[in-house]
N, C-alpha and C. Protein backbone atom coordinates (compact mmCIF):
# COMPACT_ATOMS: atom_id res chain seq x y z
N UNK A 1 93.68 91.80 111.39
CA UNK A 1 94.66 92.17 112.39
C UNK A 1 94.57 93.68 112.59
N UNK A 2 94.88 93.73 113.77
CA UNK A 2 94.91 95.55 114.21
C UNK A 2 96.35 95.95 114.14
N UNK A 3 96.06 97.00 113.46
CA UNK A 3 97.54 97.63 113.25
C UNK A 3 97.35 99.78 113.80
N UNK A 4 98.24 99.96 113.70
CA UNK A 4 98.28 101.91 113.64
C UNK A 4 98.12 102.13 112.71
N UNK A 5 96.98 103.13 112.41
CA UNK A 5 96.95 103.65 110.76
C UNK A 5 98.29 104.41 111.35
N UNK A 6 98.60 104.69 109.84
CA UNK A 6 100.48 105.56 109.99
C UNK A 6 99.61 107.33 109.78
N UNK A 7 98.40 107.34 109.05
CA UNK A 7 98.61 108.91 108.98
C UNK A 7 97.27 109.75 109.63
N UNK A 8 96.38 109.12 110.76
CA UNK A 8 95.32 109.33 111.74
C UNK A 8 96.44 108.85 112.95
N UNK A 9 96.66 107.90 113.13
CA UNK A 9 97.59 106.94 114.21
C UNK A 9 95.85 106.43 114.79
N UNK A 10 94.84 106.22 114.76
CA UNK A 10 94.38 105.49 115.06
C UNK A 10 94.01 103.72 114.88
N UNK A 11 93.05 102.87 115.52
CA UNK A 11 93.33 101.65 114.80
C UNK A 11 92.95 101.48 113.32
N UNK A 12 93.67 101.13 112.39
CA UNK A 12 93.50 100.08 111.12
C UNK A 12 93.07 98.52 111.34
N UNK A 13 92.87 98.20 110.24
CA UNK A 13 92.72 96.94 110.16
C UNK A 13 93.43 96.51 108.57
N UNK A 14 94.13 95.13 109.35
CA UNK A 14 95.35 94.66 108.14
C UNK A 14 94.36 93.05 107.57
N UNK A 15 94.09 92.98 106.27
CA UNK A 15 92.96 92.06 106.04
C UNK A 15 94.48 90.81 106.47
N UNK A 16 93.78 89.01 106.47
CA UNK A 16 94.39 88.48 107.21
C UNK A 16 95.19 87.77 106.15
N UNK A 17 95.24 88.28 104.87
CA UNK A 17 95.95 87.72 103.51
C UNK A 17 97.18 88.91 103.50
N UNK A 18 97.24 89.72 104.58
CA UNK A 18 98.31 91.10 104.66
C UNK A 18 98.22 91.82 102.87
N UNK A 19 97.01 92.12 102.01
CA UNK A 19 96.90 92.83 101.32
C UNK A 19 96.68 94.17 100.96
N UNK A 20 95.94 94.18 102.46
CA UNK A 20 95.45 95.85 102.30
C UNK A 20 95.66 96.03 103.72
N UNK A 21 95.62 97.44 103.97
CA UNK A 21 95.15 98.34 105.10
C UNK A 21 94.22 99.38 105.21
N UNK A 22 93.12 99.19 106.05
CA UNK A 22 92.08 99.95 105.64
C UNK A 22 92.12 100.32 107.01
N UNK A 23 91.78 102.05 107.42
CA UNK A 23 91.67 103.29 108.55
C UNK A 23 89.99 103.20 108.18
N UNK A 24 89.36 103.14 109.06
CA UNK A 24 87.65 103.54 108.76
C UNK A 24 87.42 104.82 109.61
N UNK A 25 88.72 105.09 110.25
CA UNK A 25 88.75 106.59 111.13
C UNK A 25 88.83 107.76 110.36
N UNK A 26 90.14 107.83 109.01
CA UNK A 26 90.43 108.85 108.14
C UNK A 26 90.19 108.17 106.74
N UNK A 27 89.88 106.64 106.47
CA UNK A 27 88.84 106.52 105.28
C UNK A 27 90.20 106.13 104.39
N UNK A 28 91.66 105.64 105.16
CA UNK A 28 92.73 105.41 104.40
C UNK A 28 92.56 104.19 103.78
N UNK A 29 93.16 103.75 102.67
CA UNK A 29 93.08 102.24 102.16
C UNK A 29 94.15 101.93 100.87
N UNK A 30 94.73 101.06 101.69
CA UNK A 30 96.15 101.21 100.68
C UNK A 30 96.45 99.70 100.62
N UNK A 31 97.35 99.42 99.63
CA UNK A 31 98.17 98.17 99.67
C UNK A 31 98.88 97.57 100.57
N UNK A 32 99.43 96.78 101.02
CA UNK A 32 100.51 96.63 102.53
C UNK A 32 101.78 97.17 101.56
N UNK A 33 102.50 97.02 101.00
CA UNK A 33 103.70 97.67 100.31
C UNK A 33 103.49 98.89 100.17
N UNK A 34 102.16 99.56 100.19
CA UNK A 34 102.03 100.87 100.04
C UNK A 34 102.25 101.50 101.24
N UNK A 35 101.85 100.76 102.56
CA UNK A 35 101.69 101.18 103.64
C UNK A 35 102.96 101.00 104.28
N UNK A 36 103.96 100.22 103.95
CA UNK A 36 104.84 100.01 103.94
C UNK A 36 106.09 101.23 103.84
N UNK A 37 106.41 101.76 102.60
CA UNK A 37 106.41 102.78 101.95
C UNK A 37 106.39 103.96 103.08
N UNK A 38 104.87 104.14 102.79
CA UNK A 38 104.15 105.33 103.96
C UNK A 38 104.65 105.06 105.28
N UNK A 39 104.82 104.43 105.94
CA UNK A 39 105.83 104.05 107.34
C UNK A 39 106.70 104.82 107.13
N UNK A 40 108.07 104.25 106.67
CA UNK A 40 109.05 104.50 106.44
C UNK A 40 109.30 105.77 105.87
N UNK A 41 108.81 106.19 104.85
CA UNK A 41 108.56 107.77 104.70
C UNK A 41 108.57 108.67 105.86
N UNK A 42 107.10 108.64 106.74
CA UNK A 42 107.02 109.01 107.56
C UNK A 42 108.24 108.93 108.43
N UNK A 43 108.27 108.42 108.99
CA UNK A 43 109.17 108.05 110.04
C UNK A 43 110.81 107.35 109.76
N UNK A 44 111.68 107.99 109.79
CA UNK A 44 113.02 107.55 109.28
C UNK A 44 113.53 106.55 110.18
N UNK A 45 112.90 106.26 111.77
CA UNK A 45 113.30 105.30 112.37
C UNK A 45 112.79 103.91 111.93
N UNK A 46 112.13 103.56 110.94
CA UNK A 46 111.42 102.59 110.55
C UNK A 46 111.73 102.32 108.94
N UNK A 47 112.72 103.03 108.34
CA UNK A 47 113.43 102.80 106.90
C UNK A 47 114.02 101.02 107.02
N UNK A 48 114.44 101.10 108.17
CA UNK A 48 114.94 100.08 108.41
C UNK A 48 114.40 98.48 107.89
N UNK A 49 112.92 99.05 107.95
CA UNK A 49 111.58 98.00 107.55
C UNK A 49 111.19 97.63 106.06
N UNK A 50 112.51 98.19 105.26
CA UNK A 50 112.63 98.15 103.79
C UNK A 50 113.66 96.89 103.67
N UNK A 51 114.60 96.87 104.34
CA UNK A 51 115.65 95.62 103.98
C UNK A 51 114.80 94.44 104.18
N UNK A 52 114.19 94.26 105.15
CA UNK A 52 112.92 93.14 105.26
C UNK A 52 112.15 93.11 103.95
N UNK A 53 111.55 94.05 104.03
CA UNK A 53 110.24 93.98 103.04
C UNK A 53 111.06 93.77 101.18
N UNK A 54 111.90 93.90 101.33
CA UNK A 54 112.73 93.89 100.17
C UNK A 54 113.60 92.84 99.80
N UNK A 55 113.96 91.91 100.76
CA UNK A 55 114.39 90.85 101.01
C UNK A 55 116.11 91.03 100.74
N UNK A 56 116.47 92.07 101.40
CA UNK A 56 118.24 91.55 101.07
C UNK A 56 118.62 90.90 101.87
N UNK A 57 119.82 90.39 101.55
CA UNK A 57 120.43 89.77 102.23
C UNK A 57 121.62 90.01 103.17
N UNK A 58 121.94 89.55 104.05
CA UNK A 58 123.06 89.69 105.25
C UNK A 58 124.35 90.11 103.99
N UNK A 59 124.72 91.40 104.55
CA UNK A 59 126.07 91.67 103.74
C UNK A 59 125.23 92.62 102.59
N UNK A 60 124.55 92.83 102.49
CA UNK A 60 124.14 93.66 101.66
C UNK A 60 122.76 94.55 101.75
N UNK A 61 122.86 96.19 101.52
CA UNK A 61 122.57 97.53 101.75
C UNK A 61 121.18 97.10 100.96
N UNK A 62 119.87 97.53 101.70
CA UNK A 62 118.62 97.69 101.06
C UNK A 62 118.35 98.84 100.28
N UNK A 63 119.43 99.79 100.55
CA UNK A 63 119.42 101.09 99.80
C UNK A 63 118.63 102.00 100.78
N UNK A 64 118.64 103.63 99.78
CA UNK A 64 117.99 104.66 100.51
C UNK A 64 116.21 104.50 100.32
N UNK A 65 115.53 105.10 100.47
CA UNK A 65 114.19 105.06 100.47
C UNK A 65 113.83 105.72 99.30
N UNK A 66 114.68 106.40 98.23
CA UNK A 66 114.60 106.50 96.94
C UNK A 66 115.09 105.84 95.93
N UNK A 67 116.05 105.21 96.09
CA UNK A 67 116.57 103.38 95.78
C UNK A 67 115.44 102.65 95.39
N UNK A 68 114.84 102.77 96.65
CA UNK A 68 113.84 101.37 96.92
C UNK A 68 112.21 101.99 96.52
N UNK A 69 112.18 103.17 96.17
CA UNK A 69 111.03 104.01 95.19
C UNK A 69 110.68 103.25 94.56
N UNK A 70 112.31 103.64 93.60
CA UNK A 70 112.37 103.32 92.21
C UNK A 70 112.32 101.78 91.54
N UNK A 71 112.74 100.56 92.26
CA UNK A 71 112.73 99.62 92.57
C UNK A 71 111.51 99.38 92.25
N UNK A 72 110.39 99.67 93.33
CA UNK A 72 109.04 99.11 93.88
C UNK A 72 107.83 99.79 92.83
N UNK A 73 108.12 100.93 92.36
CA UNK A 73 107.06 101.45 91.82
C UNK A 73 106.84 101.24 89.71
């Protein structure tokens, strides 16, 4: 699948098991939770993409993006 690398912004490619993300533009290659992460970092309009990826539930706060660091790593 074609995705935006998050830190060239050119195309990536997301393998089709959503494990990795590999940039062959800036040579990036990361985990999808890593890339995940790196989104949301980047870009604070897309933190949002942690309550998903984290699985809470309706009625309850996915936390800050250092919450969910500490959590994940």
């Amino acid at each position: 699948m074609k995705i935006k690398c998050p830190k060239c912004k050119e195309t990536a490619e997301l393998t089709s098991d959503f494990s990795l993300v590999r940039c062959h533009s800036c040579h990036l290659e990361l985990s999808y939770g890593e890339y995940v992460k790196f989104v949301a970092h980047a870009d604070a309009t897309y933190s949002d993409i942690l309550g998903d990826y984290t699985g809470s539930t309706e009625g309850e706060s996915a936390g800050t993006l250092d919450d969910w660091d500490k959590d994940s790593g």
